[in-house]
PDB file of N, CA and C in Angstrom:
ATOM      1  N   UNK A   1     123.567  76.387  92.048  1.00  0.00           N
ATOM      2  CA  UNK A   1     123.360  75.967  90.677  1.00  0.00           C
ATOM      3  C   UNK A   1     122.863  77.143  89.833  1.00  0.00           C
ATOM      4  N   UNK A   2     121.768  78.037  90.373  1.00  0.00           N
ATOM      5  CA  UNK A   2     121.465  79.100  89.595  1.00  0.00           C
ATOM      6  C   UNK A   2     122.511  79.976  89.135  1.00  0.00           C
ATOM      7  N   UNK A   3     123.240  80.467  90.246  1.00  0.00           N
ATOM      8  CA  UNK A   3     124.175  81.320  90.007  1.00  0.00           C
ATOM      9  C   UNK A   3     125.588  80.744  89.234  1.00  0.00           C
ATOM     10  N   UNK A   4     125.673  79.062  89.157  1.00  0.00           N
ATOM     11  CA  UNK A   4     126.875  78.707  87.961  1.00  0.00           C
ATOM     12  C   UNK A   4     126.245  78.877  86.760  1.00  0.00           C
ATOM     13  N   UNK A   5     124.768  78.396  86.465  1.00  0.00           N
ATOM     14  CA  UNK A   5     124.301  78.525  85.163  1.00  0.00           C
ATOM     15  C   UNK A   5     123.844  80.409  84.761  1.00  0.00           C
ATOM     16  N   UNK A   6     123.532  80.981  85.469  1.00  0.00           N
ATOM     17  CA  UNK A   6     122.702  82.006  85.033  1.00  0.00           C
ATOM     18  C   UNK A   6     124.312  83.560  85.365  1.00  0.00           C
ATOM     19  N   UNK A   7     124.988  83.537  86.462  1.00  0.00           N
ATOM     20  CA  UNK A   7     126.184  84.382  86.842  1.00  0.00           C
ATOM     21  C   UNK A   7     125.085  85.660  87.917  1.00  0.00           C
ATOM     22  N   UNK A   8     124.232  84.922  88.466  1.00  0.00           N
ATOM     23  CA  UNK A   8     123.690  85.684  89.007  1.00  0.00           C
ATOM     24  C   UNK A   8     123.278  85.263  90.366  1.00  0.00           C
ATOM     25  N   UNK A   9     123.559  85.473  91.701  1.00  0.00           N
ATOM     26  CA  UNK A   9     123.246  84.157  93.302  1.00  0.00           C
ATOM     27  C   UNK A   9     121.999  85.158  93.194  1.00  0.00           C
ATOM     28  N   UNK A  10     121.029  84.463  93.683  1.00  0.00           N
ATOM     29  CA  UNK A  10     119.793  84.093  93.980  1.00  0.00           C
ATOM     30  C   UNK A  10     119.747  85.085  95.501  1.00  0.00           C
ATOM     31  N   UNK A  11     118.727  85.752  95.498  1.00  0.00           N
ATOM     32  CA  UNK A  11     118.634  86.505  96.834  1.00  0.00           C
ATOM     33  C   UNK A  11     117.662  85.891  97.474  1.00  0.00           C
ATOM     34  N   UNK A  12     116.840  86.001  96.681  1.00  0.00           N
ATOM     35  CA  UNK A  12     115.119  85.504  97.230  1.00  0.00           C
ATOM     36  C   UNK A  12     114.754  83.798  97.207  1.00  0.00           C
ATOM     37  N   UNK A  13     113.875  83.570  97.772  1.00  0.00           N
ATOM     38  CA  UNK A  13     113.008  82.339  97.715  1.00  0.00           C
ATOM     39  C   UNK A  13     111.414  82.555  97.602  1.00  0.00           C
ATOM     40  N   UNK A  14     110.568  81.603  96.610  1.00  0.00           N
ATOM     41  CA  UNK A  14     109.256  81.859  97.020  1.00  0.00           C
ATOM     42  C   UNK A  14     108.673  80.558  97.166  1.00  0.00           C
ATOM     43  N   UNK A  15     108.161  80.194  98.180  1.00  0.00           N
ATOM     44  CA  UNK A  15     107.713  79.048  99.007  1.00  0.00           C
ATOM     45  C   UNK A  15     106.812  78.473  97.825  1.00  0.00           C
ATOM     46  N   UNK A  16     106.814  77.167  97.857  1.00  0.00           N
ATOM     47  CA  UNK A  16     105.673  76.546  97.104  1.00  0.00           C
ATOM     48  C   UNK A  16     103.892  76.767  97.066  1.00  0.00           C
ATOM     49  N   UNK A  17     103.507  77.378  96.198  1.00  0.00           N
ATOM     50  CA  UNK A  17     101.928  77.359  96.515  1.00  0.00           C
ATOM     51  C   UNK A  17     102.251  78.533  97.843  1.00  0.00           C
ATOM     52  N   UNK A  18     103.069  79.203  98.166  1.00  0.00           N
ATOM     53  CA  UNK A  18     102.876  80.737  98.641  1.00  0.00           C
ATOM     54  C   UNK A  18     102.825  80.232  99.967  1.00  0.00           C
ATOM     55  N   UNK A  19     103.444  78.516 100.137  1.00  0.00           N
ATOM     56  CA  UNK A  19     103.919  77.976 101.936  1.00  0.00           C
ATOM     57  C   UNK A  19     104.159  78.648 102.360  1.00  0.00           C
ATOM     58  N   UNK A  20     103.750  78.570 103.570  1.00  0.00           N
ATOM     59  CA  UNK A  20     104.418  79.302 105.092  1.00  0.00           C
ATOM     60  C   UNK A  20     103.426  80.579 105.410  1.00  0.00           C
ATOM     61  N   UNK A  21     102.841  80.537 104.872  1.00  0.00           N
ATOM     62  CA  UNK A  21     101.900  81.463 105.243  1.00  0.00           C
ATOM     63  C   UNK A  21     101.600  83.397 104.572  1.00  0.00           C
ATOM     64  N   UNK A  22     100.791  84.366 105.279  1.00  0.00           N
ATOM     65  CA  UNK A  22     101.047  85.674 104.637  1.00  0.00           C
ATOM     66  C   UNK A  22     100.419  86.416 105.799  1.00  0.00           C
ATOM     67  N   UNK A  23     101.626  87.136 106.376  1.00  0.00           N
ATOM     68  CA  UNK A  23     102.433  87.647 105.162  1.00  0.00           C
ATOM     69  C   UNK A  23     103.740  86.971 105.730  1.00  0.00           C
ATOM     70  N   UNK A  24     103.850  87.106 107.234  1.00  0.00           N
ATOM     71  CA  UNK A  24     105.256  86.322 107.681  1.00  0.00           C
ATOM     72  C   UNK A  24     105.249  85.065 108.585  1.00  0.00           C
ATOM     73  N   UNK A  25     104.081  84.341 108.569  1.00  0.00           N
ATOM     74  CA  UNK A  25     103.975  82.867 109.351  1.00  0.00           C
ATOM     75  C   UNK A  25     104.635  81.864 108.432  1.00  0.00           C
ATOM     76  N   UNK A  26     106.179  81.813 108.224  1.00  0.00           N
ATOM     77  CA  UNK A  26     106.312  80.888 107.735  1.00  0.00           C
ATOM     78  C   UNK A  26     107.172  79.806 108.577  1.00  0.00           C
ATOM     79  N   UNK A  27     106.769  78.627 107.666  1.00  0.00           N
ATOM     80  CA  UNK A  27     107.290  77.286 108.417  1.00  0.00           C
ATOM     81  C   UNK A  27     109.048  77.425 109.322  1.00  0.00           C
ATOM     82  N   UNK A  28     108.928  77.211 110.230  1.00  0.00           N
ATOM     83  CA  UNK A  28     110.057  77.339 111.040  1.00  0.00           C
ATOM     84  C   UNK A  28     111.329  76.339 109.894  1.00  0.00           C
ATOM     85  N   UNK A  29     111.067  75.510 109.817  1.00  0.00           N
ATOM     86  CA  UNK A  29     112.425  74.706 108.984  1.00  0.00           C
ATOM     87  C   UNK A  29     112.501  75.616 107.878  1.00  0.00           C
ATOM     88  N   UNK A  30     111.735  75.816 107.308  1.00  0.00           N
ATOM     89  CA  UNK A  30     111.839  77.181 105.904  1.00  0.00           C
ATOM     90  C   UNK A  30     112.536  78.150 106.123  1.00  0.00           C
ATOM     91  N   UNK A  31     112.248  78.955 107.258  1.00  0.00           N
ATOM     92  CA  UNK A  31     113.085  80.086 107.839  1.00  0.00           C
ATOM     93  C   UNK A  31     114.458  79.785 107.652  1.00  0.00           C
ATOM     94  N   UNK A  32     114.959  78.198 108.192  1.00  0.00           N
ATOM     95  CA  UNK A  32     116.090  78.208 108.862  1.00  0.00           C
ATOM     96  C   UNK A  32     117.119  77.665 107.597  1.00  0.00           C
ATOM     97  N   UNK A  33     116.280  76.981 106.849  1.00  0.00           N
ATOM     98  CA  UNK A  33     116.948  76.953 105.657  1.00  0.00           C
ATOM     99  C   UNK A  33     117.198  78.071 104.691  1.00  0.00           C
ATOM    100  N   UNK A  34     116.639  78.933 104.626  1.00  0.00           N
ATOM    101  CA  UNK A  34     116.663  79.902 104.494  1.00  0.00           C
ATOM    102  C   UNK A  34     117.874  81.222 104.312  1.00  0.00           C
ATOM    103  N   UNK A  35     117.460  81.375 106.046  1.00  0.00           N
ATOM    104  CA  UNK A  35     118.922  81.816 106.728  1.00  0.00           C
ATOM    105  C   UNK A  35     119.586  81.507 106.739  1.00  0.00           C
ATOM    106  N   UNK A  36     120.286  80.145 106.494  1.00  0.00           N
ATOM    107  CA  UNK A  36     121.541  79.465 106.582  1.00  0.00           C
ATOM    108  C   UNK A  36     122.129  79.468 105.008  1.00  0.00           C
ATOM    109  N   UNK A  37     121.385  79.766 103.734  1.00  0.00           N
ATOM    110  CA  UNK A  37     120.995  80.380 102.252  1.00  0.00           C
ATOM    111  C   UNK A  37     121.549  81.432 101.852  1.00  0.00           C
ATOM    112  N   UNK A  38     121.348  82.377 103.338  1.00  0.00           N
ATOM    113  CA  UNK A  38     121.473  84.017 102.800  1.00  0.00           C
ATOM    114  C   UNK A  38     120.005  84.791 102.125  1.00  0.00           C
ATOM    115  N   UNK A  39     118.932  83.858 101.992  1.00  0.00           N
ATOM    116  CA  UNK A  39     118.203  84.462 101.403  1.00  0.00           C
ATOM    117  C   UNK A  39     116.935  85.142 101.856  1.00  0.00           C
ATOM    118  N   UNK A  40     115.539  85.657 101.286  1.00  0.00           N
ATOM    119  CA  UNK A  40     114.726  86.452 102.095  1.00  0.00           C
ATOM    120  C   UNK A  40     113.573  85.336 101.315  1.00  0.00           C
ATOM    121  N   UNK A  41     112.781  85.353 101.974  1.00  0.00           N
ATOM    122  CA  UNK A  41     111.422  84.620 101.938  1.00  0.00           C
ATOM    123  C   UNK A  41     110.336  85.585 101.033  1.00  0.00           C
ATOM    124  N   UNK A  42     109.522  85.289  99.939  1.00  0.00           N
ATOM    125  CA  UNK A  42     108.781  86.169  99.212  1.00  0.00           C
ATOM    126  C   UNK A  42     107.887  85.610  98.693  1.00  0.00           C
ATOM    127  N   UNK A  43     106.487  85.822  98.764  1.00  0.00           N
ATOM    128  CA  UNK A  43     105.599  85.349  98.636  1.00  0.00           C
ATOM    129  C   UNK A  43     105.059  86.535  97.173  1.00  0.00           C
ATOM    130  N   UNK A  44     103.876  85.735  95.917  1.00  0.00           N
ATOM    131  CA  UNK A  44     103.793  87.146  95.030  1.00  0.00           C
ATOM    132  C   UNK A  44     102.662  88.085  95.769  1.00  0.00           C
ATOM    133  N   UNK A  45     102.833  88.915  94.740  1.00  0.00           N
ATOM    134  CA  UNK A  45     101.504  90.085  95.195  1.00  0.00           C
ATOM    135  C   UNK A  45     100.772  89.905  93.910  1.00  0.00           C
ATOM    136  N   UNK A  46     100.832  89.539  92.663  1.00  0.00           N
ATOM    137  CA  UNK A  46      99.935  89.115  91.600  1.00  0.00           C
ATOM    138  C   UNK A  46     100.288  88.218  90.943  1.00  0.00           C
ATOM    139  N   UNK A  47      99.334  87.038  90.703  1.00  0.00           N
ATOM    140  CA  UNK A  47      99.242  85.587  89.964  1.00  0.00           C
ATOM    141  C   UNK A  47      98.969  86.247  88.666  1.00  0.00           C
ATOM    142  N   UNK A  48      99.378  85.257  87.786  1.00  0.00           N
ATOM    143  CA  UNK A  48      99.356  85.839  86.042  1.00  0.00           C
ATOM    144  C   UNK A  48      98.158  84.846  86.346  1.00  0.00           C
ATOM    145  N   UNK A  49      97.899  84.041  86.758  1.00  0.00           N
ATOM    146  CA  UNK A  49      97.088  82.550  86.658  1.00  0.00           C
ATOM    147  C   UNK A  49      97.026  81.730  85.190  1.00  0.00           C
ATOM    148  N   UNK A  50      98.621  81.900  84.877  1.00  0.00           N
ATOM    149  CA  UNK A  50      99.150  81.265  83.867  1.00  0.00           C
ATOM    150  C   UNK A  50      98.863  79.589  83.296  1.00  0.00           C
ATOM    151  N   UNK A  51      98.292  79.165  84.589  1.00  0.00           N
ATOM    152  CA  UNK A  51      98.367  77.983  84.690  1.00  0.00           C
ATOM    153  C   UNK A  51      96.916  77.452  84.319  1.00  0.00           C
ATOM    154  N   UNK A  52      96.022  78.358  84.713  1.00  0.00           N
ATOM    155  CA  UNK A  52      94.799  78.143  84.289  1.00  0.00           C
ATOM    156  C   UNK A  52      94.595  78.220  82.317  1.00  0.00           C
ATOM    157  N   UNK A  53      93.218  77.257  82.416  1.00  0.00           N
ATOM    158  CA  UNK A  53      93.105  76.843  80.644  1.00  0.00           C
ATOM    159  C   UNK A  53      92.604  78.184  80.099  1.00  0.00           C
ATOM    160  N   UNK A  54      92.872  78.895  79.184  1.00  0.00           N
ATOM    161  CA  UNK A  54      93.953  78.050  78.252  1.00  0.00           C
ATOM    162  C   UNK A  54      94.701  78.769  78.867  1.00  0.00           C
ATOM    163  N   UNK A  55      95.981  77.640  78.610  1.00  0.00           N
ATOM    164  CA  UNK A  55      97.429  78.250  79.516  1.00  0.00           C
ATOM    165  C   UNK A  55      97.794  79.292  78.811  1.00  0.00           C
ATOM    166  N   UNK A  56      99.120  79.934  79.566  1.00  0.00           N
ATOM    167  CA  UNK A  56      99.613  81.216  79.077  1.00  0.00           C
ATOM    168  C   UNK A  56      99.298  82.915  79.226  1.00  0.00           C
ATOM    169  N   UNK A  57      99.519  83.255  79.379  1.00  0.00           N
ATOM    170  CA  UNK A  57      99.494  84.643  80.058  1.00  0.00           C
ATOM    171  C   UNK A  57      98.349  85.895  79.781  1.00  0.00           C
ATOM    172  N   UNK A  58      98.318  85.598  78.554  1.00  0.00           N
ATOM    173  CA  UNK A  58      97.755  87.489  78.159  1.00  0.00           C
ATOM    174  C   UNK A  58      96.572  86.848  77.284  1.00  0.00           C
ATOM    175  N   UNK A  59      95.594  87.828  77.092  1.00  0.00           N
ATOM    176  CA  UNK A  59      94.302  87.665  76.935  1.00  0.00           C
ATOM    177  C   UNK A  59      93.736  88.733  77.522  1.00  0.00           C
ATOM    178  N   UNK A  60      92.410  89.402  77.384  1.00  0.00           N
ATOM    179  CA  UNK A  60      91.772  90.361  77.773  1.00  0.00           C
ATOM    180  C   UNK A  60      90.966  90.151  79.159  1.00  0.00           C
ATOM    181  N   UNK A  61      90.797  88.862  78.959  1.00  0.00           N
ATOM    182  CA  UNK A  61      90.134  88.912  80.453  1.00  0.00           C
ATOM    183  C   UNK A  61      91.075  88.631  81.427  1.00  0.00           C
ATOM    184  N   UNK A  62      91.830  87.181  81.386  1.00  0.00           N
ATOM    185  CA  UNK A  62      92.763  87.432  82.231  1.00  0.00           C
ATOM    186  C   UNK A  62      93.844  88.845  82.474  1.00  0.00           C
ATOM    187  N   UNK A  63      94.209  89.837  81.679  1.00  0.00           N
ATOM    188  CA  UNK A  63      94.385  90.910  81.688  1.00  0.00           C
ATOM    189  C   UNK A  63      93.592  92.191  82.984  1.00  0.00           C
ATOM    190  N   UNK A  64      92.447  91.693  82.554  1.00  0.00           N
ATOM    191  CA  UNK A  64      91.365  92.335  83.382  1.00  0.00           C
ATOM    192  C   UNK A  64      91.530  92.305  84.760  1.00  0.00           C
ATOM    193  N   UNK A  65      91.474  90.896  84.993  1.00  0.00           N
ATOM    194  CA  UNK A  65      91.670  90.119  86.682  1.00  0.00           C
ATOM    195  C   UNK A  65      93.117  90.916  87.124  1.00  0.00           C
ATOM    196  N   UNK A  66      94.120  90.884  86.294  1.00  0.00           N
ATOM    197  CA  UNK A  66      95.202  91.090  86.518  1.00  0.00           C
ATOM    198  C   UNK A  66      95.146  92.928  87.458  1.00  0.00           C
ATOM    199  N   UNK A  67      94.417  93.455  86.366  1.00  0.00           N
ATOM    200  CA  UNK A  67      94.831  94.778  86.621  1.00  0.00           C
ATOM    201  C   UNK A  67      94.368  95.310  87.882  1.00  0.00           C
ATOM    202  N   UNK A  68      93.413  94.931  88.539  1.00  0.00           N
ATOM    203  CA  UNK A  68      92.925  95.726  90.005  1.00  0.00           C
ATOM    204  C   UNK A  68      93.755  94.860  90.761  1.00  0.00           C
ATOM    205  N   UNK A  69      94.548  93.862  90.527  1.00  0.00           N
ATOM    206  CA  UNK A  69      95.568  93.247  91.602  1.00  0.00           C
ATOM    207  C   UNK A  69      96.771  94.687  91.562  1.00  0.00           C
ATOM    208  N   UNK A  70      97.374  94.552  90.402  1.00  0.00           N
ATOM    209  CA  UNK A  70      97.811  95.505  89.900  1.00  0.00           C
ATOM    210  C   UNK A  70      97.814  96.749  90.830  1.00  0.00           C
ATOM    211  N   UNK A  71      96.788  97.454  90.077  1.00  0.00           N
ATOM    212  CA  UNK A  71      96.367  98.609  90.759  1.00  0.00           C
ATOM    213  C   UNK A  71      96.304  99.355  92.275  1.00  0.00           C
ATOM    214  N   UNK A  72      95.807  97.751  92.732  1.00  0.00           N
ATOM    215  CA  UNK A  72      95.997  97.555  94.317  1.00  0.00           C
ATOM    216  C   UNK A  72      97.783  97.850  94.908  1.00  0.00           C
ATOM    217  N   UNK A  73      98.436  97.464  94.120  1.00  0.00           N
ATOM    218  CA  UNK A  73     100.228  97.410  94.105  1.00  0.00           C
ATOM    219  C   UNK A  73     100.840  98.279  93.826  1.00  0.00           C
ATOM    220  N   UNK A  74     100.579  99.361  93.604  1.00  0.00           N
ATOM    221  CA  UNK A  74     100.926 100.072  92.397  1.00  0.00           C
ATOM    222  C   UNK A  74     102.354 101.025  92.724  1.00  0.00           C
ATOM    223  N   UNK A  75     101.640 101.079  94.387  1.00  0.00           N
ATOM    224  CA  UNK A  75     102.896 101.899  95.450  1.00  0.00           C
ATOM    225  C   UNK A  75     103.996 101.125  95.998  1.00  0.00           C
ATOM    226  N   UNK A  76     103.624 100.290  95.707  1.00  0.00           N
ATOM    227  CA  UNK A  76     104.930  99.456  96.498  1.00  0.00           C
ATOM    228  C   UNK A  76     106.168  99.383  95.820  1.00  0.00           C
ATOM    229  N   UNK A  77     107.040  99.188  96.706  1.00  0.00           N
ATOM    230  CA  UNK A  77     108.723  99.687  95.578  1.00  0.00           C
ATOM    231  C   UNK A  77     108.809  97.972  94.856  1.00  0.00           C
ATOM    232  N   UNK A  78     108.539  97.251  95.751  1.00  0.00           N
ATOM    233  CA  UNK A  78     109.055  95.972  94.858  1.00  0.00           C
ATOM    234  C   UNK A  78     107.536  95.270  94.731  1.00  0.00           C
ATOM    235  N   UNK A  79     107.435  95.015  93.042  1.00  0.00           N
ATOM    236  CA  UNK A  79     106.156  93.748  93.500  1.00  0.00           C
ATOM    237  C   UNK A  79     106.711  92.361  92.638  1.00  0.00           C
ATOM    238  N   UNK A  80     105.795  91.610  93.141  1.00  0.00           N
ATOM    239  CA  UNK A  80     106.418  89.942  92.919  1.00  0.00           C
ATOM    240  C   UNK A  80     105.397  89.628  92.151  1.00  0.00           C
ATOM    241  N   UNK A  81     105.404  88.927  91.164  1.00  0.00           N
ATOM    242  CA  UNK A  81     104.442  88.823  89.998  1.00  0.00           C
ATOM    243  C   UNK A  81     105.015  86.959  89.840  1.00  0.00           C
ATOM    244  N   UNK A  82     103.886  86.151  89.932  1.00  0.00           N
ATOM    245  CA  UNK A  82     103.992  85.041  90.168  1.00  0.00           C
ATOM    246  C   UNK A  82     103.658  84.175  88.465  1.00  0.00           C
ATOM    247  N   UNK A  83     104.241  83.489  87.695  1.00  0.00           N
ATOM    248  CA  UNK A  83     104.404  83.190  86.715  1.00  0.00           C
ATOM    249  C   UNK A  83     104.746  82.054  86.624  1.00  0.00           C
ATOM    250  N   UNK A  84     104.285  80.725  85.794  1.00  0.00           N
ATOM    251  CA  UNK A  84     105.154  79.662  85.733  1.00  0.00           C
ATOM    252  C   UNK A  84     105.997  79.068  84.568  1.00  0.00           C
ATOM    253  N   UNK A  85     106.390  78.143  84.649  1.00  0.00           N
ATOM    254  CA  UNK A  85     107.426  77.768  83.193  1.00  0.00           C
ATOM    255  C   UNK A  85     106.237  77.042  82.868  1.00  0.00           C
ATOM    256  N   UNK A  86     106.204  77.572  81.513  1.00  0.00           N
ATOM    257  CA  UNK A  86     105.072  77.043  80.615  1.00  0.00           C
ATOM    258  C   UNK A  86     105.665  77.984  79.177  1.00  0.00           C
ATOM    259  N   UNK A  87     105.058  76.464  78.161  1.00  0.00           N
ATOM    260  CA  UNK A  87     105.830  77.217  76.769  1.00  0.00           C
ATOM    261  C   UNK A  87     104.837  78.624  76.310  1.00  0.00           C
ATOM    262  N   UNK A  88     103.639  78.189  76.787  1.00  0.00           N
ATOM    263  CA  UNK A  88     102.888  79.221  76.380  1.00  0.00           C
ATOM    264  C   UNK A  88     103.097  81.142  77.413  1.00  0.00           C
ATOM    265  N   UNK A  89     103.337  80.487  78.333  1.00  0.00           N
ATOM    266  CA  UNK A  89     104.064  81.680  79.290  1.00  0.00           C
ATOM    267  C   UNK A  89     105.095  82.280  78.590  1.00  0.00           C
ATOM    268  N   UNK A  90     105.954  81.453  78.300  1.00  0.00           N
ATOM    269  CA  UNK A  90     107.189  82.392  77.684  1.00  0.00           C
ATOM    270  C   UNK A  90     106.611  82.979  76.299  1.00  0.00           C
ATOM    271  N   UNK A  91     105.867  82.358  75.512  1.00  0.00           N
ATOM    272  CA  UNK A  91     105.610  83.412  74.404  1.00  0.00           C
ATOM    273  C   UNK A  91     104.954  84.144  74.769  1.00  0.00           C
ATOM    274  N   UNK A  92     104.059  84.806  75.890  1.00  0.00           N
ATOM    275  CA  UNK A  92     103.232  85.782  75.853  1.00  0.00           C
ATOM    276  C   UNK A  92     103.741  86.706  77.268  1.00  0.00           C
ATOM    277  N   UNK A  93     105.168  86.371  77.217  1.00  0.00           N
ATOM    278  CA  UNK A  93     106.148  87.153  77.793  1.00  0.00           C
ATOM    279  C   UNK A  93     106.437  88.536  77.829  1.00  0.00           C
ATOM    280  N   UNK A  94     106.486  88.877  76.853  1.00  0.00           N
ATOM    281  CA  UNK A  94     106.895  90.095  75.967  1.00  0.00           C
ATOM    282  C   UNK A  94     105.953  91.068  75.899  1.00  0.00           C
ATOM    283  N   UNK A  95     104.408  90.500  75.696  1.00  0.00           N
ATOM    284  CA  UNK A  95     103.270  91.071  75.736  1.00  0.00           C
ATOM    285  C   UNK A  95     103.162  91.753  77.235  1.00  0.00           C
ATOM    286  N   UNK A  96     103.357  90.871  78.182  1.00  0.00           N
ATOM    287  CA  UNK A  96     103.145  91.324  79.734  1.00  0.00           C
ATOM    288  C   UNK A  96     104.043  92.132  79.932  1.00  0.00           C
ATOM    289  N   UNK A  97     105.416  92.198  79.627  1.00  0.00           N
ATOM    290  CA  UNK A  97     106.222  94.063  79.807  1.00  0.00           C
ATOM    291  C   UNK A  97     105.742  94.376  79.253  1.00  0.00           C
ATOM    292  N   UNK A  98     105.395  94.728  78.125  1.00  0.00           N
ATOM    293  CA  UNK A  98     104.744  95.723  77.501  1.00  0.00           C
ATOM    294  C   UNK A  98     103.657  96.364  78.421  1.00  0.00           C
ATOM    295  N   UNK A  99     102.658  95.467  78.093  1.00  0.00           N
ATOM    296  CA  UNK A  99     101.533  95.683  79.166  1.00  0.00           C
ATOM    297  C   UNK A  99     102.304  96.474  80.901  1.00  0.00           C
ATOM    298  N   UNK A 100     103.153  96.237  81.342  1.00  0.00           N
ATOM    299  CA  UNK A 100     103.393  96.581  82.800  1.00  0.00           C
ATOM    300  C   UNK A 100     104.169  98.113  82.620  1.00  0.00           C
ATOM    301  N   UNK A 101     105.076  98.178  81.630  1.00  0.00           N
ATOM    302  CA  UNK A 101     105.513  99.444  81.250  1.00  0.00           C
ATOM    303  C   UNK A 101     104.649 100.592  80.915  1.00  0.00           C
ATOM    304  N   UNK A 102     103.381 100.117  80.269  1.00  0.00           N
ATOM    305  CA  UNK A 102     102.503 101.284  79.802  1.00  0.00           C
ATOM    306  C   UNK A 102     101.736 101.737  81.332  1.00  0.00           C
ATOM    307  N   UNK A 103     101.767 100.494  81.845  1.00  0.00           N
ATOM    308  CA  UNK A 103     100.864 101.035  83.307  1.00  0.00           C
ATOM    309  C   UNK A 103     101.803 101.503  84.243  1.00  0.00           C
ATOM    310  N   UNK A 104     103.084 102.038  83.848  1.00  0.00           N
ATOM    311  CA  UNK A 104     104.111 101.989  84.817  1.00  0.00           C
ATOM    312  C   UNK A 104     105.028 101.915  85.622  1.00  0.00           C
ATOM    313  N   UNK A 105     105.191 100.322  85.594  1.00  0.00           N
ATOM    314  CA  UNK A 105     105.925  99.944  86.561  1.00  0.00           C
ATOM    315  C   UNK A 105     107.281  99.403  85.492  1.00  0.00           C
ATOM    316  N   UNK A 106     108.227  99.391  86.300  1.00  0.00           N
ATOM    317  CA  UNK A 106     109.693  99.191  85.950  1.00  0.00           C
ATOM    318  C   UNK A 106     110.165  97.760  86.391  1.00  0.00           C
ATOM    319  N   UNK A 107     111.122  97.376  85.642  1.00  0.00           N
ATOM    320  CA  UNK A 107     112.228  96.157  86.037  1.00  0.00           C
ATOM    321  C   UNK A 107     113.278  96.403  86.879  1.00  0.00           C
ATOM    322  N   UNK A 108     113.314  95.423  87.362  1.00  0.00           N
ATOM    323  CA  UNK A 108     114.583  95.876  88.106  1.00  0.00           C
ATOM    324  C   UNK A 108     115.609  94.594  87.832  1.00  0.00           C
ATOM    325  N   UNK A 109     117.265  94.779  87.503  1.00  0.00           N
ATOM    326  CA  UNK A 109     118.439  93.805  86.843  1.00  0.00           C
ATOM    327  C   UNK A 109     118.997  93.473  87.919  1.00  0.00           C
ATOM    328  N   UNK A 110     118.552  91.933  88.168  1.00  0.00           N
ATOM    329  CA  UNK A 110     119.742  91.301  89.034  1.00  0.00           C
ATOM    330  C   UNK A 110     120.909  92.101  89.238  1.00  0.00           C
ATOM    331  N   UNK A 111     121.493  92.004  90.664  1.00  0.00           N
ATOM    332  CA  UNK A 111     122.842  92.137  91.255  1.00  0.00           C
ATOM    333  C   UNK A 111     123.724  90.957  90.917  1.00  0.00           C
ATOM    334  N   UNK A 112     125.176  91.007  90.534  1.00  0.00           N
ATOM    335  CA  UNK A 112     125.739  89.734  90.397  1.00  0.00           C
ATOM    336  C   UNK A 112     126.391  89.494  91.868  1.00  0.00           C
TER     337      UNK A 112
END
């Protein structure tokens, strides 16, 4: 379904609430659904904690929390940045590249 609506198949999965464990104990039926998917199992390396009041992303303190997660990451080629659908998420979207570009780090564009 992703890939009829969006023109892009889906590589990854990230378990609910970061299931299956960390970094690789995950649920045996997960695995196997999984594999039978094509896809790789991914848990994030930083929560926006979008979800917490007031919702939505950017702010100075949550900013704050953010950045020694961040910082901690900084070497790794891929990081997973955990975000949810929330209206207030998507407007303070734009703010968070910003914010991730000045500290660095790059996007990377779906494969079709």
């Amino acid at each position: 379904m992703i890939e009829k609506v969006t023109g892009y198949k889906p590589t990854r999965v990230r378990p609910p609430y970061g299931a299956g464990g960390w970094p690789k104990k995950y649920d045996p039926e997960l695995e196997s659904v999984v594999k039978k998917l094509g896809l790789s199992i991914h848990n994030w390396d930083v929560d926006t904690e979008d979800w917490r009041k007031p919702r939505g992303l950017l702010g100075a303190e949550r900013l704050k929390k953010m950045e020694k997660k961040l910082d901690k990451n900084k070497n790794k080629a891929t990081l997973n940045v955990l975000m949810h659908v929330q209206k207030k998420t998507a407007r303070d979207l734009q703010g968070l590249i910003d914010y991730l570009r000045k500290k660095g780090f790059r996007f990377a564009i779906p494969s079709s």
